[in-house]
N, C-alpha and C. Protein backbone atom coordinates (compact mmCIF):
# COMPACT_ATOMS: atom_id res chain seq x y z
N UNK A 1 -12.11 -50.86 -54.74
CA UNK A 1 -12.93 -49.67 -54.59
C UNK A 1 -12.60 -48.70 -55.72
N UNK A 2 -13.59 -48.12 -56.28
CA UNK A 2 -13.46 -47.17 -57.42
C UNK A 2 -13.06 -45.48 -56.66
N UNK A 3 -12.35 -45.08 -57.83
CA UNK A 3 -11.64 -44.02 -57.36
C UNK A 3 -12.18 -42.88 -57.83
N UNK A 4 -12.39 -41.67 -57.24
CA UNK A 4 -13.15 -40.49 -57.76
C UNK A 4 -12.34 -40.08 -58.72
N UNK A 5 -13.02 -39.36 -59.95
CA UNK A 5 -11.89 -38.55 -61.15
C UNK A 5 -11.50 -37.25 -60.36
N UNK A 6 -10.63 -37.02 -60.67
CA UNK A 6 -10.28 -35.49 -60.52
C UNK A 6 -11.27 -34.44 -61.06
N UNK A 7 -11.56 -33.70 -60.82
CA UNK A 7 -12.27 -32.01 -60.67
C UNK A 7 -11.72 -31.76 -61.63
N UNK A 8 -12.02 -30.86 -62.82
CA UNK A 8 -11.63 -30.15 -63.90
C UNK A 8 -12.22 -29.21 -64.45
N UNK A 9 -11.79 -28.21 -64.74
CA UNK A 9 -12.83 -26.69 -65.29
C UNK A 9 -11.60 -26.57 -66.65
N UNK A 10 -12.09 -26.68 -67.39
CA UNK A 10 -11.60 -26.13 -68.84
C UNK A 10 -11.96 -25.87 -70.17
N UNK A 11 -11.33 -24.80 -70.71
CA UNK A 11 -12.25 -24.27 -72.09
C UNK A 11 -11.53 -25.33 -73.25
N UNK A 12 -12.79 -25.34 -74.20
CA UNK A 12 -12.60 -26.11 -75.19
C UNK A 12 -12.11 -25.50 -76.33
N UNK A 13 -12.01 -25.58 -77.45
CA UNK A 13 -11.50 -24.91 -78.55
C UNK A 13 -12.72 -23.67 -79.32
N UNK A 14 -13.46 -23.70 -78.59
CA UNK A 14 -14.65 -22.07 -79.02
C UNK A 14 -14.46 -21.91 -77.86
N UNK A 15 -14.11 -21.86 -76.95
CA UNK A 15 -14.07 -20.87 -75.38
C UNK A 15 -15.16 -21.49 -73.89
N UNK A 16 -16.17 -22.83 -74.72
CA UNK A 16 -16.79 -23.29 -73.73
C UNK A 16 -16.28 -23.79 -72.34
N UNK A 17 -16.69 -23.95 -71.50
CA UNK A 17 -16.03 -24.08 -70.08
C UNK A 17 -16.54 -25.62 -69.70
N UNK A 18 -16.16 -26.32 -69.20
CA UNK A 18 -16.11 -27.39 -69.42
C UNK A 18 -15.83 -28.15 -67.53
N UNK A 19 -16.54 -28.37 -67.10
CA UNK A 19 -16.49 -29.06 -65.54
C UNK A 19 -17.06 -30.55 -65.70
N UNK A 20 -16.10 -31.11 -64.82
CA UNK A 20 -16.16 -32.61 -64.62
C UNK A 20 -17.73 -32.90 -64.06
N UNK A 21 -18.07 -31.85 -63.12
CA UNK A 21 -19.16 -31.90 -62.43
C UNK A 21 -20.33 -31.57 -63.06
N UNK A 22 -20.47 -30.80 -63.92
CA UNK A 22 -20.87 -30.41 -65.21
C UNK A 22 -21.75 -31.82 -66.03
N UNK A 23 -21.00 -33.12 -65.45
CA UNK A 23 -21.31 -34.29 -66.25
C UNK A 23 -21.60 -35.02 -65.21
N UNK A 24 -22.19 -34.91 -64.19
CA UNK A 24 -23.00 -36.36 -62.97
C UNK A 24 -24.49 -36.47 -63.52
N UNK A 25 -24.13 -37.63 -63.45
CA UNK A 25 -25.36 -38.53 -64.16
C UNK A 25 -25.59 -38.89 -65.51
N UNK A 26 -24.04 -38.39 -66.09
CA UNK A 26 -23.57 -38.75 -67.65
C UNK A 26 -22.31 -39.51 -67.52
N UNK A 27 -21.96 -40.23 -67.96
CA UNK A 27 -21.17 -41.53 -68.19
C UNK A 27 -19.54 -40.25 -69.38
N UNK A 28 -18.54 -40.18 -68.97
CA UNK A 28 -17.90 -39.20 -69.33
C UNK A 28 -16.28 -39.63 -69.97
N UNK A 29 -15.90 -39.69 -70.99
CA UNK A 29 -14.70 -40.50 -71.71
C UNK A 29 -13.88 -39.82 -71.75
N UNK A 30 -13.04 -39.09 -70.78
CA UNK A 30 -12.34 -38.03 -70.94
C UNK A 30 -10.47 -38.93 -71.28
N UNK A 31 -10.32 -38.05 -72.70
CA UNK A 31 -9.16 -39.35 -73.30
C UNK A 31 -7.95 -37.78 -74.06
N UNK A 32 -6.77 -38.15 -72.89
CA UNK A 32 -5.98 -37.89 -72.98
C UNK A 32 -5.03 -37.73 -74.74
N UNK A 33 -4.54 -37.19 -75.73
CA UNK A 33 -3.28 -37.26 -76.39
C UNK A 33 -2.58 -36.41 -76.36
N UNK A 34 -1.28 -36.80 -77.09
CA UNK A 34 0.01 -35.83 -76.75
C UNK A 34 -0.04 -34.47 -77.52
N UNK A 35 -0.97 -34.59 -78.99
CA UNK A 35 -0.42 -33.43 -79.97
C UNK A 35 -1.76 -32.94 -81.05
N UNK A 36 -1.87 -32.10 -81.50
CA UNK A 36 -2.90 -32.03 -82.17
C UNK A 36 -2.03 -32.25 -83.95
N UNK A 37 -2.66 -32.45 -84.65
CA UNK A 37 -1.78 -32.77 -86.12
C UNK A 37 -0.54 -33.63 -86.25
N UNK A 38 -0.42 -34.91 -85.16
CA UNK A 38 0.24 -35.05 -85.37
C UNK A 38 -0.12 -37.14 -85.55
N UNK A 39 0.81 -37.74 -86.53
CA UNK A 39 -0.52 -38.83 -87.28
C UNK A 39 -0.92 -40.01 -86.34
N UNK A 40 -0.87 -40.59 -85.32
CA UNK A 40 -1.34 -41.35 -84.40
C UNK A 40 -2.34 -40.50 -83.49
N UNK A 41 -2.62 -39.08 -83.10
CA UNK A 41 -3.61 -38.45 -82.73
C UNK A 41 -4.80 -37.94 -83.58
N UNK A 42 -4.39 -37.73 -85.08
CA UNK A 42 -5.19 -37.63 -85.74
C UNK A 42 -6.15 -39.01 -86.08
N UNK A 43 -5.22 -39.95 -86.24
CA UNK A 43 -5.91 -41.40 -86.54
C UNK A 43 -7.28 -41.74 -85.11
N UNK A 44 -6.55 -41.45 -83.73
CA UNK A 44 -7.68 -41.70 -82.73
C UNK A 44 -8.64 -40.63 -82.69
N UNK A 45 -8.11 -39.37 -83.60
CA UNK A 45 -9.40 -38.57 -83.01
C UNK A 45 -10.59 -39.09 -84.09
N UNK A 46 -9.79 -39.45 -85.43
CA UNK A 46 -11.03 -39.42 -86.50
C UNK A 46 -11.69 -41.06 -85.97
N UNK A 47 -11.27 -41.72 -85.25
CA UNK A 47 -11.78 -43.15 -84.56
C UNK A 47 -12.84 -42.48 -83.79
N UNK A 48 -12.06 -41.61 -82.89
CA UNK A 48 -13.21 -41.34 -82.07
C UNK A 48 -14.74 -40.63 -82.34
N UNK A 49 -14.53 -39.77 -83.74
CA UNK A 49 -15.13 -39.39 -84.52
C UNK A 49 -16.31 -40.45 -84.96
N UNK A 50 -15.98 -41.64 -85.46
CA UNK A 50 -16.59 -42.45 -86.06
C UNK A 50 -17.41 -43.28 -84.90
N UNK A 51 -16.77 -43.14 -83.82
CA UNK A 51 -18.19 -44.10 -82.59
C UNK A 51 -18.81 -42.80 -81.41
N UNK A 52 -18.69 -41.54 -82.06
CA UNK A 52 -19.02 -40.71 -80.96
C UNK A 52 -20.47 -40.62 -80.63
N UNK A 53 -21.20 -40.54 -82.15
CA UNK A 53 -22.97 -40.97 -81.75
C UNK A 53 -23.16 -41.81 -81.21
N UNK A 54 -22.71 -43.05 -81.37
CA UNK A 54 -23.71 -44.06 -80.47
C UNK A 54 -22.88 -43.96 -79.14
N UNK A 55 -21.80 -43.50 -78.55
CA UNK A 55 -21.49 -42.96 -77.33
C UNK A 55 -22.55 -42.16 -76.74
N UNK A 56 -22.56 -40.84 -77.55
CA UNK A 56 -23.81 -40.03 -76.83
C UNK A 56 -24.70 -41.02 -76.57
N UNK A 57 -25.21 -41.96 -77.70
CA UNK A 57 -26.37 -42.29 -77.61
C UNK A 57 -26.53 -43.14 -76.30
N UNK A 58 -25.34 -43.90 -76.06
CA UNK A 58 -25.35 -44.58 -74.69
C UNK A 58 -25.10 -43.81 -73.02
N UNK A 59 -25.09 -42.54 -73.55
CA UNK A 59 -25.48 -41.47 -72.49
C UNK A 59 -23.63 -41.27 -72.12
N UNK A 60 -22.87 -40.96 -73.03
CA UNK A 60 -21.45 -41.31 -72.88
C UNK A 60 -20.99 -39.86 -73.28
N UNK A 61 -20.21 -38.89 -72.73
CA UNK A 61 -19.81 -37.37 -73.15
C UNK A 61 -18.22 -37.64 -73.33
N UNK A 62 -17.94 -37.42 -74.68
CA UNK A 62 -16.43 -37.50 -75.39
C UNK A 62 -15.80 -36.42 -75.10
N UNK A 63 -14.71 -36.24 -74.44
CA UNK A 63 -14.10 -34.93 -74.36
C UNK A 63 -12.62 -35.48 -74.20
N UNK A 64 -11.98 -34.64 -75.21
CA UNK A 64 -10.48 -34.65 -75.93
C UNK A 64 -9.75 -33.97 -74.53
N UNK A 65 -8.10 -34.26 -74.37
CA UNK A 65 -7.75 -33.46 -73.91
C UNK A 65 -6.34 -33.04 -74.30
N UNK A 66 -5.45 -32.21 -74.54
CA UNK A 66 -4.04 -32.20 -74.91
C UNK A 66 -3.51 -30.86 -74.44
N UNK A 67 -2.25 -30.30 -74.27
CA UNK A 67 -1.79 -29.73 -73.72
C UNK A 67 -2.14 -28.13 -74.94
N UNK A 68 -2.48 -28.61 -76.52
CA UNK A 68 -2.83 -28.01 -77.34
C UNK A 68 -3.39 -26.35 -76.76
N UNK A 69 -3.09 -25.12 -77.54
CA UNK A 69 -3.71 -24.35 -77.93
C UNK A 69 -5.44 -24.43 -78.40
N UNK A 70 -5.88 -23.42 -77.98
CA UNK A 70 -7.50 -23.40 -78.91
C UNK A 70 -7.41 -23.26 -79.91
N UNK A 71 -6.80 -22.42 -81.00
CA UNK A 71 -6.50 -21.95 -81.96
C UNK A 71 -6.21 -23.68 -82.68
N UNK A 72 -5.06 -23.98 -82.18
CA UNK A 72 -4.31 -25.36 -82.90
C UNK A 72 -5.80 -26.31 -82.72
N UNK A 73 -6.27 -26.28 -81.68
CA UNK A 73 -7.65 -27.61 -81.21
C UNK A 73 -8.76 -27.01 -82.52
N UNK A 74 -8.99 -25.92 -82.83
CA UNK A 74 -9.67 -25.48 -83.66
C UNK A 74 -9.14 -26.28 -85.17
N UNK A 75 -8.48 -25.59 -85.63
CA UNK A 75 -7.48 -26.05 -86.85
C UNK A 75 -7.61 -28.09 -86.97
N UNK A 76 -6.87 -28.51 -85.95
CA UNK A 76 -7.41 -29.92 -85.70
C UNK A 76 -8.43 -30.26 -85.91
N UNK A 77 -9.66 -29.76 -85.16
CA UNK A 77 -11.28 -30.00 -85.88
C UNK A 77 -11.15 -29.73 -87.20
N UNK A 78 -11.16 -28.22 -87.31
CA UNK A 78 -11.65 -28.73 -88.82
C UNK A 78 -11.07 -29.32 -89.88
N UNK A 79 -9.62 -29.71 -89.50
CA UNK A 79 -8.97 -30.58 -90.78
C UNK A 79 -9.50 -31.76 -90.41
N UNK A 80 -9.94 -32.46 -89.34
CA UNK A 80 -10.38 -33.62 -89.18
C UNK A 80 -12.31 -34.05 -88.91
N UNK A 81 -12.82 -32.56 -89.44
CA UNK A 81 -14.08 -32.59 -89.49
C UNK A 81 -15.08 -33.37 -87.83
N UNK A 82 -14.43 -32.83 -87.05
CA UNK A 82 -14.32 -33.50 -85.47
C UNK A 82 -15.72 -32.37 -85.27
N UNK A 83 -16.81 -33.07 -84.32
CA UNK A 83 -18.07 -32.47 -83.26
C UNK A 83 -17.75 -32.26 -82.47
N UNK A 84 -16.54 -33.05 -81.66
CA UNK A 84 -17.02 -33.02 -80.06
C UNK A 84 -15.61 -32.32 -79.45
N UNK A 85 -16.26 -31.77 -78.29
CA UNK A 85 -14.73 -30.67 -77.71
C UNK A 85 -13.59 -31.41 -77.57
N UNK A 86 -12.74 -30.30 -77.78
CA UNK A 86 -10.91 -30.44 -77.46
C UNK A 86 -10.83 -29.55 -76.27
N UNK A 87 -10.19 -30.03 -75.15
CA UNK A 87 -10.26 -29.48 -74.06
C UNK A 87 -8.95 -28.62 -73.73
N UNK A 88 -8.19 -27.22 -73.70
CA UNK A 88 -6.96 -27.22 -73.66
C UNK A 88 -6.27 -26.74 -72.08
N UNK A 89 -5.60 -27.96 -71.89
CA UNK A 89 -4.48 -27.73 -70.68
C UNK A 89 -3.50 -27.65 -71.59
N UNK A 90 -3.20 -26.65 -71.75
CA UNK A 90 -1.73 -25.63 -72.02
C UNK A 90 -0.88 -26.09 -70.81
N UNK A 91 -1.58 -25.69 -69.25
CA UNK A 91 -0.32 -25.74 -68.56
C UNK A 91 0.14 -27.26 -67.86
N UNK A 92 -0.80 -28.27 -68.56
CA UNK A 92 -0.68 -29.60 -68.68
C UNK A 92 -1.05 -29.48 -66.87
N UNK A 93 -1.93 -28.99 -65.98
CA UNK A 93 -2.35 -29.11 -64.93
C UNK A 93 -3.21 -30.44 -65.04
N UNK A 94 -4.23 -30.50 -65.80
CA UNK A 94 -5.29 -31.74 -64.95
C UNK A 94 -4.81 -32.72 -65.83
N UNK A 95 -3.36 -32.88 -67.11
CA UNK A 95 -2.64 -34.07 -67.38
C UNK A 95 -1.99 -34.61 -66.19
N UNK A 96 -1.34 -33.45 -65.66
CA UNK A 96 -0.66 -33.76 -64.14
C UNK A 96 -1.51 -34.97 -63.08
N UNK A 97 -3.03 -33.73 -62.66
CA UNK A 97 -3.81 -34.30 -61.97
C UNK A 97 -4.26 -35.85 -62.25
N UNK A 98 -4.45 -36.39 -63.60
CA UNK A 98 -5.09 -37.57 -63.27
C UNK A 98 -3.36 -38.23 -64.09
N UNK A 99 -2.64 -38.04 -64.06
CA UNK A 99 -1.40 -38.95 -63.70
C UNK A 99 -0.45 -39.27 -65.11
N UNK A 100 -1.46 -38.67 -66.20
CA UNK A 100 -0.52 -39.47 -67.65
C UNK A 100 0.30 -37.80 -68.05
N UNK A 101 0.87 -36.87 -67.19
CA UNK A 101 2.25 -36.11 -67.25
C UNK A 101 3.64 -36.73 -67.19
N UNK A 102 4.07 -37.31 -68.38
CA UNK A 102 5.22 -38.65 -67.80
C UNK A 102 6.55 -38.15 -68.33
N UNK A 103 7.46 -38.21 -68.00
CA UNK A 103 8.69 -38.48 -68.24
C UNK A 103 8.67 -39.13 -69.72
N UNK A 104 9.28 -38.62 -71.12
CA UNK A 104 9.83 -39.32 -72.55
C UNK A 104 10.61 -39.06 -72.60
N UNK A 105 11.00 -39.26 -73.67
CA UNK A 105 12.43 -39.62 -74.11
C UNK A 105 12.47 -39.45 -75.98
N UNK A 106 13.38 -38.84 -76.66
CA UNK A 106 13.27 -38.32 -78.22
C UNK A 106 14.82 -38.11 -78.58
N UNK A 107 15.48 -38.74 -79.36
CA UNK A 107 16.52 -38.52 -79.77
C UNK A 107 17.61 -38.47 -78.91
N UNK A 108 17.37 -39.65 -77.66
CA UNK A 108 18.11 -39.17 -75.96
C UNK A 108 18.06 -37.94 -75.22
N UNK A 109 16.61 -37.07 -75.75
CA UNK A 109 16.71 -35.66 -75.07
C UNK A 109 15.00 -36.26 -74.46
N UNK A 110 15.02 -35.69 -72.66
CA UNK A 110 14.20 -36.32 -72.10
C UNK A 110 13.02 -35.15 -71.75
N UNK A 111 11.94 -35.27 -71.60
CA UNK A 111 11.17 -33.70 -71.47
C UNK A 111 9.83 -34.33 -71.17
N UNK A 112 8.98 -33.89 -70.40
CA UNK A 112 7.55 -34.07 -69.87
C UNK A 112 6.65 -34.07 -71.03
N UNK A 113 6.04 -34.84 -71.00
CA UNK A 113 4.53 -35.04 -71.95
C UNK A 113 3.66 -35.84 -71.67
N UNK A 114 2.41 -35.75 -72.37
CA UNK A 114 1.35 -36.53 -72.36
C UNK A 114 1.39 -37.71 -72.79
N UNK A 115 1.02 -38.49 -71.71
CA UNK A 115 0.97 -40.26 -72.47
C UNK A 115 -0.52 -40.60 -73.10
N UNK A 116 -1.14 -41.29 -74.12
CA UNK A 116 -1.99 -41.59 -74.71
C UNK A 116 -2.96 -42.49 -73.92
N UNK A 117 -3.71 -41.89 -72.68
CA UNK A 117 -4.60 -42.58 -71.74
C UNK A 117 -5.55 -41.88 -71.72
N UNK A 118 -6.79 -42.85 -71.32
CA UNK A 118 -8.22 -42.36 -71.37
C UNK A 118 -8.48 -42.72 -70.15
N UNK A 119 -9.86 -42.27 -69.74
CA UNK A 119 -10.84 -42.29 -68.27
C UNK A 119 -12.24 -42.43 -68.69
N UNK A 120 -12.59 -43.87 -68.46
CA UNK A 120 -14.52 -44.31 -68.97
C UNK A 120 -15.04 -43.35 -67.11
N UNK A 121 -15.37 -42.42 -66.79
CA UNK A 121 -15.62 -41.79 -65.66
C UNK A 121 -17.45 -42.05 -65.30
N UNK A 122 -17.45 -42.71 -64.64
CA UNK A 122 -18.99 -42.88 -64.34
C UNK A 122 -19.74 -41.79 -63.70
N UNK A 123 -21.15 -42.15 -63.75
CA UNK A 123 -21.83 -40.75 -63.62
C UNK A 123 -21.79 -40.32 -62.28
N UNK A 124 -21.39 -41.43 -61.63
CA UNK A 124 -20.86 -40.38 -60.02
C UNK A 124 -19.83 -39.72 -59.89
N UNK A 125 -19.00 -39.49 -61.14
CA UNK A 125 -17.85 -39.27 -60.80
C UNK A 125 -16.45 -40.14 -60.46
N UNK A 126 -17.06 -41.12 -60.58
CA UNK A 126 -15.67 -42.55 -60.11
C UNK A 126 -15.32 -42.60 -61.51
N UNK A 127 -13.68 -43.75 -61.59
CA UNK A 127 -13.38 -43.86 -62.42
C UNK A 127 -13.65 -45.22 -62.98
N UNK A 128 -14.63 -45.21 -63.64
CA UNK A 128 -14.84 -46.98 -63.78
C UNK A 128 -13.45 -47.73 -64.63
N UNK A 129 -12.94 -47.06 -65.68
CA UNK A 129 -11.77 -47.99 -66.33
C UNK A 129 -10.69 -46.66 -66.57
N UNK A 130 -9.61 -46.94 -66.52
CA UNK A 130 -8.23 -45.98 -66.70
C UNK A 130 -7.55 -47.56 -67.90
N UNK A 131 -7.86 -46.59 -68.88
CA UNK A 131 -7.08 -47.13 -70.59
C UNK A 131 -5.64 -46.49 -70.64
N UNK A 132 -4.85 -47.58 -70.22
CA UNK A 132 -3.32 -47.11 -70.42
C UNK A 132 -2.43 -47.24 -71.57
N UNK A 133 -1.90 -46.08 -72.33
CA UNK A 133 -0.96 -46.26 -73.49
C UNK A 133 -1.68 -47.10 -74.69
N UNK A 134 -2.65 -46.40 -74.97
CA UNK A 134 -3.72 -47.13 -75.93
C UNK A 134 -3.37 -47.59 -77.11
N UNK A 135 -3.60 -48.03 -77.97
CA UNK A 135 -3.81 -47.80 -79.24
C UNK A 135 -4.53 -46.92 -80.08
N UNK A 136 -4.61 -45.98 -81.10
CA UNK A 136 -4.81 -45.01 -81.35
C UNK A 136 -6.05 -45.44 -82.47
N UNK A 137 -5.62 -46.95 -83.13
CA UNK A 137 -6.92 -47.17 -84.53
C UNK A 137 -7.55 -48.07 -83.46
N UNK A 138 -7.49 -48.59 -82.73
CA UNK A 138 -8.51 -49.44 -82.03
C UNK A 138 -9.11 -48.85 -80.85
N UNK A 139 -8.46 -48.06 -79.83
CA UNK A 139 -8.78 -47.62 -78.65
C UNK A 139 -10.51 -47.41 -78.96
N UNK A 140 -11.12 -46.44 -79.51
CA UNK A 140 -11.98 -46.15 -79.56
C UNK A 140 -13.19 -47.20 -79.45
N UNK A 141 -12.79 -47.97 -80.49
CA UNK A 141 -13.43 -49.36 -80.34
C UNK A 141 -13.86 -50.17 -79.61
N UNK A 142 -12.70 -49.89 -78.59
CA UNK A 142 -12.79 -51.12 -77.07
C UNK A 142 -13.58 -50.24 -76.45
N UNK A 143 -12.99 -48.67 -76.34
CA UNK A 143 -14.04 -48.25 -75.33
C UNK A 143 -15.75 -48.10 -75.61
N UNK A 144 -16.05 -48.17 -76.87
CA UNK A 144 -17.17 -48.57 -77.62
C UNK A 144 -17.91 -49.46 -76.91
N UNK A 145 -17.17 -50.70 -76.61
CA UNK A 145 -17.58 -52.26 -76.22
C UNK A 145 -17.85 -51.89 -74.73
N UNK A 146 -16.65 -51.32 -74.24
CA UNK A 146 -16.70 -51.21 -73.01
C UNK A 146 -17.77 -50.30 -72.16
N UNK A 147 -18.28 -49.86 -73.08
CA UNK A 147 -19.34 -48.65 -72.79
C UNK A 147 -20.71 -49.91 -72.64
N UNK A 148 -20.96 -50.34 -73.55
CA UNK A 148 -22.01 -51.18 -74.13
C UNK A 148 -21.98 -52.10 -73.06
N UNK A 149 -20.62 -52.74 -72.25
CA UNK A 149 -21.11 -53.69 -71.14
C UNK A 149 -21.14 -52.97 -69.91
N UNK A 150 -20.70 -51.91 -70.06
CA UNK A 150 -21.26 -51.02 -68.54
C UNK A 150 -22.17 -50.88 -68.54
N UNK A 151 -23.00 -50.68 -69.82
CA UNK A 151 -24.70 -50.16 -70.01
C UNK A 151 -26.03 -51.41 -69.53
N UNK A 152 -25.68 -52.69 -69.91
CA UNK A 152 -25.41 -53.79 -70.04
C UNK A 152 -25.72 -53.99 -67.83
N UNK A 153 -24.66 -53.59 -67.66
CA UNK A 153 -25.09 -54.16 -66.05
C UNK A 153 -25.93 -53.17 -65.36
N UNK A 154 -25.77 -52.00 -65.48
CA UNK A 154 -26.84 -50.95 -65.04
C UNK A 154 -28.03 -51.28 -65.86
């Protein structure tokens, strides 16, 4: 049985407000990273960059999420020439909510962060695929494909 996404209200990096609900009856890629500028997030955002039209085009809404500042999510766009919103949980609440708030580990000093997971969220709101600990030059890709055979059975 498919699992509902979590509820989410959040501003993007210009101040837009941003609800999960906001997107029923749109197919919704809401994809987790840990950092803005930093080079395995930059590599997936400019991926994600490169398949985001024909996402829309498959009725698919890209939305970034990181614990990031607006200011920093801003700066990020435009060094990486990015369209589509950066969503910011500062207080890492709806990282919490849909589950990739994890326990790391850095130099043996251990501290909460974001793990590199996405949500293909269908237009009811369920979660059709949860992408765990991705890859950052390919992720985009699969979920590309993966979009295309969801489209494919509907």
């Amino acid at each position: 049985m498919l699992k509902k996404a979590p509820e989410f209200e959040l501003s993007d990096h210009n101040g837009v407000i941003h609800r999960l609900s906001d997107y029923r009856g749109k197919m919704v890629l809401l994809y987790f990273y840990p950092k803005d500028m930093t080079p395995g997030c930059m590599v997936e955002a400019i991926e994600f960059q490169k398949v985001g039209k024909e996402l829309e085009k498959l009725g698919v809404r890209l939305l970034g999420v990181s614990a990031d500042s607006a200011v920093s999510h801003q700066k990020f766009c435009k060094k990486n020439s990015l369209d589509f919103p950066l969503l910011v949980d500062e207080d890492r609440k709806i990282a919490d909510r849909y589950g990739v708030l994890v326990e790391k580990s850095m130099f043996g000093k251990k501290y909460m962060g974001v793990r590199r997971d996405s949500f293909l969220i269908g237009k009811d709101g369920t979660i059709l695929k949860h992408y765990k600990k991705v890859k950052p030059a390919t992720h985009p890709g699969d979920v590309l494909a993966d979009v295309k055979d969801f489209a494919s059975e509907f």
